[in-house]
Protein backbone atom coordinates (compact mmCIF):
# COMPACT_ATOMS: atom_id res chain seq x y z
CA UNK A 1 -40.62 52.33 27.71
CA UNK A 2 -37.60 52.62 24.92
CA UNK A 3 -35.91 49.84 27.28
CA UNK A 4 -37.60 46.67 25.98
CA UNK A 5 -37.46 47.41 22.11
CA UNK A 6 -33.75 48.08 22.79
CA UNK A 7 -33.76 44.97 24.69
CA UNK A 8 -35.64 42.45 22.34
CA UNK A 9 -33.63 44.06 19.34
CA UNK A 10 -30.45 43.19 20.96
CA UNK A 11 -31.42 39.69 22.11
CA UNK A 12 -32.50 39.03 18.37
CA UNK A 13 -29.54 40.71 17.23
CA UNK A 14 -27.83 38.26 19.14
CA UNK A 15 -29.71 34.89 18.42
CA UNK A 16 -29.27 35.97 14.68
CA UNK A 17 -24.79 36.14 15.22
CA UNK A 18 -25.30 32.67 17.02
CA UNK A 19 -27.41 31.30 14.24
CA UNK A 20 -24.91 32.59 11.32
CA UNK A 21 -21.86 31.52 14.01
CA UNK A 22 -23.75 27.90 14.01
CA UNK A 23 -23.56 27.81 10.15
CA UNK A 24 -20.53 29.21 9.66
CA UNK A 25 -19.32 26.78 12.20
CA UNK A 26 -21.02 23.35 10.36
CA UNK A 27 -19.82 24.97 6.98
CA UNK A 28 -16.39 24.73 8.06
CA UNK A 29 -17.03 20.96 9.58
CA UNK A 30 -18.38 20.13 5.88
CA UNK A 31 -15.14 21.33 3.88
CA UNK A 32 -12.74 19.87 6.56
CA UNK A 33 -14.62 16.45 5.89
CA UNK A 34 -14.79 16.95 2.54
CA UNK A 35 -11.37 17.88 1.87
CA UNK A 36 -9.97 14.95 4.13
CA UNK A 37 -12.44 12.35 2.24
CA UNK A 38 -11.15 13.37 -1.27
CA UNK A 39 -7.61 13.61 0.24
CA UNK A 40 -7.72 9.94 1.77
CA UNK A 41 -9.27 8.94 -0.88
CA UNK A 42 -6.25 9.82 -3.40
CA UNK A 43 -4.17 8.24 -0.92
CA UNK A 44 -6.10 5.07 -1.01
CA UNK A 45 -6.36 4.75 -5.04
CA UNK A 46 -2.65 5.06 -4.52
CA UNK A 47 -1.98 2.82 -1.83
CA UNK A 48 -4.36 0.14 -4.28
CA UNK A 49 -2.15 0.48 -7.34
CA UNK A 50 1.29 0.04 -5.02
CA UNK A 51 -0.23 -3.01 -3.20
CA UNK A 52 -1.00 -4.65 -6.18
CA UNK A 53 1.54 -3.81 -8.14
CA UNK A 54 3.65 -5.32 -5.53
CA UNK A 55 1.62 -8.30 -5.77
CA UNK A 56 1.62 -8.71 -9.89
CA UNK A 57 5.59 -8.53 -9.24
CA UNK A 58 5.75 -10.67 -7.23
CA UNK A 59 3.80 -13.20 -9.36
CA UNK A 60 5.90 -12.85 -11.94
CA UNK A 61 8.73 -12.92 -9.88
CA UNK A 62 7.47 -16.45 -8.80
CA UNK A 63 7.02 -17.63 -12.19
CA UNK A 64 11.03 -17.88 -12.43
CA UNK A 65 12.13 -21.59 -13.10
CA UNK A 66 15.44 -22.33 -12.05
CA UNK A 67 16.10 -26.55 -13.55
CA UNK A 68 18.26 -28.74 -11.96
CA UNK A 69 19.05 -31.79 -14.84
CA UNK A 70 20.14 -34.52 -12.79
CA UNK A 71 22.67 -37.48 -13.65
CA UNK A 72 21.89 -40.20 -15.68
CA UNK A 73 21.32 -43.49 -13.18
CA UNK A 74 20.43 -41.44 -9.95
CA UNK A 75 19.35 -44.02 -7.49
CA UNK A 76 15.16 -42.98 -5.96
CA UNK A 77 16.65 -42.64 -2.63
CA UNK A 78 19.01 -39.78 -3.44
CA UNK A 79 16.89 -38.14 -5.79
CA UNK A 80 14.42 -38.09 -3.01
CA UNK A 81 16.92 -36.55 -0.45
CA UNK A 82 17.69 -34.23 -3.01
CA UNK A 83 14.58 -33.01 -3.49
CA UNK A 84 13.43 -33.25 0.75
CA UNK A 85 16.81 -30.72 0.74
CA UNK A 86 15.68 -28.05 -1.73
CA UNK A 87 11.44 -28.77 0.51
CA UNK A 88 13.98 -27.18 3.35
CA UNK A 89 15.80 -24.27 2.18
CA UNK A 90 14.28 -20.79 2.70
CA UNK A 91 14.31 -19.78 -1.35
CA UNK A 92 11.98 -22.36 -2.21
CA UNK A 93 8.39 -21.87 -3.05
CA UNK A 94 7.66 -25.09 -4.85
CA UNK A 95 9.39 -27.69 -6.62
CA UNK A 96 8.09 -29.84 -9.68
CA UNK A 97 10.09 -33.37 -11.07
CA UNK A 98 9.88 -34.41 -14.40
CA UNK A 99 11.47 -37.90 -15.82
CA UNK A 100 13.58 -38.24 -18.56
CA UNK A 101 10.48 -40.50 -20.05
CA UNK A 102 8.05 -37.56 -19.48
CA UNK A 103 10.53 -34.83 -20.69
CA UNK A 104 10.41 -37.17 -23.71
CA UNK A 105 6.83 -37.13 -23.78
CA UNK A 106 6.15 -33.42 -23.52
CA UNK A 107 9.18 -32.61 -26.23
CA UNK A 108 7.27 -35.37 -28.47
CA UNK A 109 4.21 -33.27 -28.38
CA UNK A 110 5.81 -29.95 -28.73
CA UNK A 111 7.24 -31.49 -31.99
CA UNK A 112 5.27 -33.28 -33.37
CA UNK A 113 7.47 -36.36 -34.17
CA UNK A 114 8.90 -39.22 -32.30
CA UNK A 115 12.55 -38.33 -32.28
CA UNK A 116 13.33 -41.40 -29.56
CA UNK A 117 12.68 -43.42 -32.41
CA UNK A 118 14.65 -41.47 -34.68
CA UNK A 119 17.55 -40.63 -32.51
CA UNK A 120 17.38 -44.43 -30.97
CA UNK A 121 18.00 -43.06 -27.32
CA UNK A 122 16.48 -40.33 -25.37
CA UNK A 123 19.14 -37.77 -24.66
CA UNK A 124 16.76 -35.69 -21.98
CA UNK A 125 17.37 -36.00 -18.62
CA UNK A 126 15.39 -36.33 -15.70
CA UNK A 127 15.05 -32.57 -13.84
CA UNK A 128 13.77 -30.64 -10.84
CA UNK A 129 12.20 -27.16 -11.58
CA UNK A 130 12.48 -25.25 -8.69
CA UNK A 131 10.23 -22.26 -8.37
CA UNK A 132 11.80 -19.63 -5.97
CA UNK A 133 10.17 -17.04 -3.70
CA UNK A 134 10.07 -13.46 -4.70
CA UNK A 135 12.37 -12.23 -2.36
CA UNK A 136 15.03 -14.42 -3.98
CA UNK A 137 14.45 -13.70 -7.51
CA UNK A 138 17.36 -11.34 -8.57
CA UNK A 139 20.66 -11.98 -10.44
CA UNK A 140 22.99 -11.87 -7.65
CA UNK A 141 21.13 -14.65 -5.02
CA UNK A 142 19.70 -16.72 -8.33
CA UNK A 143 23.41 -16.99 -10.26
CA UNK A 144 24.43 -18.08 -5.78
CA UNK A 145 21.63 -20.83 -5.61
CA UNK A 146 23.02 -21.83 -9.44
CA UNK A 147 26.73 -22.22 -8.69
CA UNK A 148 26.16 -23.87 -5.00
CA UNK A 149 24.03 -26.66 -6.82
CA UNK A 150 25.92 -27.21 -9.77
CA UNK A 151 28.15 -28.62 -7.84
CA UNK A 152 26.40 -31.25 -6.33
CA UNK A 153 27.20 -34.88 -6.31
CA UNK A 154 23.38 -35.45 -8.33
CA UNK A 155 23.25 -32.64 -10.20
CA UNK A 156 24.23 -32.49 -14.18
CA UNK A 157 23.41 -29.05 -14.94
CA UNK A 158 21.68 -25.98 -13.86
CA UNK A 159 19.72 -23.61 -15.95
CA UNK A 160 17.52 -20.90 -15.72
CA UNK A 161 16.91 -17.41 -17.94
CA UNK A 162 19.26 -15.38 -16.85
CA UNK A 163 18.29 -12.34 -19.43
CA UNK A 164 15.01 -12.58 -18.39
CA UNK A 165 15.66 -12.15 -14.60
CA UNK A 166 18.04 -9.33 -15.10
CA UNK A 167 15.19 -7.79 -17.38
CA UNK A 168 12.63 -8.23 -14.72
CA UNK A 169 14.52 -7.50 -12.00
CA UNK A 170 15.45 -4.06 -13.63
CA UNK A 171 11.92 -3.21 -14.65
CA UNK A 172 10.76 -3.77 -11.37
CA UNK A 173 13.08 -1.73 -9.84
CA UNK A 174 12.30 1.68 -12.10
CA UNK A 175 8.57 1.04 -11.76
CA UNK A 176 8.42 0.69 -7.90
CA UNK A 177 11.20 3.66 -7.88
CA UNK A 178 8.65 5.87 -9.91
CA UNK A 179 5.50 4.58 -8.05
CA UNK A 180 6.92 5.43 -4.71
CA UNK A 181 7.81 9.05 -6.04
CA UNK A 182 4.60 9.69 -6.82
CA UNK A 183 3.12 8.22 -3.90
CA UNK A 184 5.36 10.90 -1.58
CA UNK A 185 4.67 13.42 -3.98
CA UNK A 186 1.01 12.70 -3.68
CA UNK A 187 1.81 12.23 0.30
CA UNK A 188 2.82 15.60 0.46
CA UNK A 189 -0.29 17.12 -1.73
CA UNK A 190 -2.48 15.11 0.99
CA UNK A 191 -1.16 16.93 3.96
CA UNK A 192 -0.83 20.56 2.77
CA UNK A 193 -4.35 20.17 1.96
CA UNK A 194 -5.57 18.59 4.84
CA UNK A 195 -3.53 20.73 6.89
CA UNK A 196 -4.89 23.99 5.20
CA UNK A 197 -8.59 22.61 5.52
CA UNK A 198 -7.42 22.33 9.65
CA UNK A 199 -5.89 25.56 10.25
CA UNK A 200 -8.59 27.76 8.23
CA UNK A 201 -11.25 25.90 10.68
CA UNK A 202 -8.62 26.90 13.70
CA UNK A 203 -8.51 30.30 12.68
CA UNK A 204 -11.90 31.17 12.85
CA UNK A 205 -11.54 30.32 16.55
CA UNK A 206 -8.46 31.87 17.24
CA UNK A 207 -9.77 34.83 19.32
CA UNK A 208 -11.47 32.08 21.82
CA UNK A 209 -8.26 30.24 21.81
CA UNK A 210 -6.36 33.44 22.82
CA UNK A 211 -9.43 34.11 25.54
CA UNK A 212 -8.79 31.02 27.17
CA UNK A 213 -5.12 31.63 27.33
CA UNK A 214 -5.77 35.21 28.99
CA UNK A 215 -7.93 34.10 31.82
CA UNK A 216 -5.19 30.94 32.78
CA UNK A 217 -6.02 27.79 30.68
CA UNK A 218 -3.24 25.49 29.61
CA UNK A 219 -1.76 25.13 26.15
CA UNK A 220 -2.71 21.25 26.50
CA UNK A 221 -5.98 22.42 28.13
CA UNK A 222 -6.90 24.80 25.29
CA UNK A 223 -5.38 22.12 22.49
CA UNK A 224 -7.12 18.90 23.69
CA UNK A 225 -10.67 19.73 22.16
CA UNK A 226 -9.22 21.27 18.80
CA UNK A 227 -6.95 18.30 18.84
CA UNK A 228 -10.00 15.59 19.40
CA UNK A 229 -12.39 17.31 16.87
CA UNK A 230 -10.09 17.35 14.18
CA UNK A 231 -9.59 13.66 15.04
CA UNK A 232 -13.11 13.03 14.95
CA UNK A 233 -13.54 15.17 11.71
CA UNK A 234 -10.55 12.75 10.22
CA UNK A 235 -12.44 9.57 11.22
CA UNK A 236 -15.78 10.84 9.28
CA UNK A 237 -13.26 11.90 6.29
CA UNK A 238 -11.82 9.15 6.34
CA UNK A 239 -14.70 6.42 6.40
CA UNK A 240 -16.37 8.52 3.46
CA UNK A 241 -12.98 7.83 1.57
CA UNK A 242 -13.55 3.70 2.42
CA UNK A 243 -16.91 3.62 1.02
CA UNK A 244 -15.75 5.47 -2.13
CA UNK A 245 -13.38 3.30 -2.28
CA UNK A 246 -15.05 0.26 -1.68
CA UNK A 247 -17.10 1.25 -4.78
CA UNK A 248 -13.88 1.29 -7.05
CA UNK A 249 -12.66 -1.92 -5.96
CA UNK A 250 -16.03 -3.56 -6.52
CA UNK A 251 -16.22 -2.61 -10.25
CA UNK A 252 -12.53 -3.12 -10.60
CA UNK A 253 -13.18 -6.36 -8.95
CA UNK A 254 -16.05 -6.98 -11.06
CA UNK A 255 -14.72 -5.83 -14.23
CA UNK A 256 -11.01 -7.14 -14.15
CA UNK A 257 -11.94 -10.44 -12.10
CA UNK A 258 -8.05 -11.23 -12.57
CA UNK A 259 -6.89 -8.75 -9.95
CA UNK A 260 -8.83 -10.81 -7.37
CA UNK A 261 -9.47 -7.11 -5.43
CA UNK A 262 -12.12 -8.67 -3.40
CA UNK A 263 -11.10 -12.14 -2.37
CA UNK A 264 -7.28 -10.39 -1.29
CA UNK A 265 -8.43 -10.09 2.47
CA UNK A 266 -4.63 -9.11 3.27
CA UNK A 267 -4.34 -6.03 0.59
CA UNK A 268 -8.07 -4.57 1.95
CA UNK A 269 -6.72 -5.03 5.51
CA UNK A 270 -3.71 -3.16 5.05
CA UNK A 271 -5.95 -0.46 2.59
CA UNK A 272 -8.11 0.07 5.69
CA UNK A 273 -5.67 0.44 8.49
CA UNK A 274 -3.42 2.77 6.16
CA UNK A 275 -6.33 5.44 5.35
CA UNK A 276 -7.55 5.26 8.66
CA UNK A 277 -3.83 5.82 10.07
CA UNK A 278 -3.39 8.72 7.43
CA UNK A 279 -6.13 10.32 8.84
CA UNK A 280 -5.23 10.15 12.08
CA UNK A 281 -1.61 11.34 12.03
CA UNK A 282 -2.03 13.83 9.60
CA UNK A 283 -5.58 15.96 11.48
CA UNK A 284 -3.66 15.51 14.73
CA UNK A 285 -0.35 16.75 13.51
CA UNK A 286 -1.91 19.38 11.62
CA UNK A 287 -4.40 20.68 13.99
CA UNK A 288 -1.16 20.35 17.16
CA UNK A 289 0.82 22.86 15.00
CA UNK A 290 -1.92 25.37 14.23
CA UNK A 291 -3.37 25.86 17.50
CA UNK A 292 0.13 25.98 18.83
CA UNK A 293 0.53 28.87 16.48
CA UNK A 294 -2.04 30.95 17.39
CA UNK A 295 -1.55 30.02 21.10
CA UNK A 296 2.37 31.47 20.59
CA UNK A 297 1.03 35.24 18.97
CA UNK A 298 0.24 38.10 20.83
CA UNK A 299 -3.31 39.53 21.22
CA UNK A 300 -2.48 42.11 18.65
CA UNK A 301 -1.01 39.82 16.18
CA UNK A 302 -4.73 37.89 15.52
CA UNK A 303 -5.64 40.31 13.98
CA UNK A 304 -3.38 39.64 10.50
C-alpha cells in the first residue's frame, strides 16, 4: 500500500527536475543568443565605421588633381594621343581638358576683370587634370607619375598639391592605424565573451559529456552536437545582430543621406557576410575548445 505514494512522489519528483532541467536548459539558450547578438552587433557598428571610413578616404583620396599644362601650339592629334595614353594607364580614374580660352574664361570669372584685355595675351595654357585612383594617391607614386610626365615631348609643366597629399596621406594613415586597434581590441572583447557565454552553457552538461565518454563514444561523436548547437545558437545571434543593425543604418541612412548607407549594396554585402562569418568561427572555435576540455578531465575533476 506505501508502494504507490512512494511511487507517484518519485515520478513527480522527477517530472518536476526535468521541468526545472528544461528551463534551466532554454535559460542558458537565451543568454548564449543574447550575448552573441550584442557581441556581433558591436562587431558590426565597427565593421560600418571601418568600411566607410575606408570609403570617405578614398573619396578624398580621389579628389587629388594632378595638371598637366601642355605646350603652346600642340597639334589635336597629339593632344589626343596624349590624352588616349593617360585613358590607358592603371593610375587613372578620370581625366578632364581645359583650353587655354576656357582657363581664360574661368580665371575671368574668379576675378572679376578681363585681364586678356589688360595683359593683351592670355598667358594660361591649355591643361589635362588627371584625377588618380586611390590606391595611387601617396607622395612617393604621385611625385613618380609627376617626374615621368614632365618629361614628355607635350607636356609644359606638371603640378599638383604636394602638402596636401603628404597631409592626407599621413592622416589617413594614423586614423586607419587607430581604427584597426580598436577594431582587434574590440575583436578580442567579442570572443572572450562569446566564448564565456559557450563554455558556461557546456558546463552545465559536462557530467553527460563525461557519461558518454565512459560507456565508448568518440570525442568527435560526443563534440558534433555541442559543436552544431552552438552553430545554430550563433546563426540566431547573429541574425538578431542584422536586424539591429539594419535599424541603425536606416536612420543613419535617413538622417545623414550623404553616407549613401543604403544605396552601397557592396559595404551591406560585405557587413552581412562578415557578422555572419564572426559568428560562425568564433561559436565553433569556442564551443571545439570547451568540450575538448571537459572531455580531457578526469571523472573526479568535474566536480571543480
Amino acid at each position: 500500500m506505501y508502494l504507490a505514494p512512494t511511487k507517484i512522489r518519485f515520478t513527480y519528483m522527477s517530472s518536476k527536475f526535468d521541468s526545472y532541467q528544461k528551463r534551466r536548459l532554454r535559460s542558458s539558450y537565451a543568454s548564449v543568443v543574447i550575448s552573441i547578438a550584442l557581441v556581433l552587433f558591436l562587431v558590426g557598428v565597427l565593421g560600418l565605421v571601418l568600411l566607410k571610413s575606408t570609403k570617405v578616404a578614398n573619396y578624398f583620396k580621389e579628389e587629388i588633381v594632378v595638371t598637366l599644362y601642355l605646350k603652346d601650339g600642340l597639334s589635336e592629334v597629339n593632344r589626343n594621343n596624349l590624352q588616349n595614353a593617360l585613358l590607358q594607364e592603371d593610375f587613372t580614374r578620370k581625366i578632364l581638358y581645359t583650353s587655354k580660352e576656357e582657363a581664360a574664361k574661368n580665371f575671368r570669372a574668379d576675378l572679376g576683370e578681363d585681364f586678356v584685355a589688360y595683359l593683351g595675351t592670355n598667358p594660361l595654357k591649355s591643361s589635362i587634370d588627371v584625377y588618380l585612383k586611390a590606391a595611387y594617391v601617396n607622395p612617393e607614386k604621385i611625385s613618380e607619375i609627376a617626374n615621368r610626365y614632365s618629361k614628355n615631348a607635350f607636356v609644359f609643366e606638371v603640378s599638383y598639391d604636394k602638402p596636401l597629399v603628404t597631409f592626407l596621406t599621413k592622416n589617413i594613415q594614423k586614423i586607419s592605424f587607430w581604427m584597426l586597434i580598436v577594431c582587434m581590441f574590440f575583436g578580442v572583447i567579442a570572443t572572450i565573451l562569446i566564448n564565456s557565454s559557450i563554455r558556461l552553457s557546456i558546463y552545465a552538461k559536462r557530467f553527460n559529456i563525461k557519461t558518454m565518454q565512459m560507456v565508448g563514444a568518440t570525442k568527435h561523436f560526443i563534440r558534433k552536437p555541442f559543436v552544431w548547437n552552438s552553430i545554430k545558437l550563433g546563426m540566431i545571434g547573429a541574425v538578431f545582430a542584422l536586424i539591429a543593425l539594419g535599424f541603425v543604418i536606416y536612420h543613419l541612412d535617413k538622417n545623414i543621406p550623404s553616407l549613401a548607407l543604403i544605396s552601397d549594396y557592396i559595404i551591406l554585402v560585405y557587413l552581412g557576410s562578415g557578422v555572419l562569418a564572426v559568428a560562425f568561427l568564433i561559436t565553433w572555435i569556442s564551443t571545439f575548445m570547451a568540450t575538448q576540455r571537459f572531455l580531457n578531465l578526469q571523472t573526479d575533476e568535474l566536480y571543480y
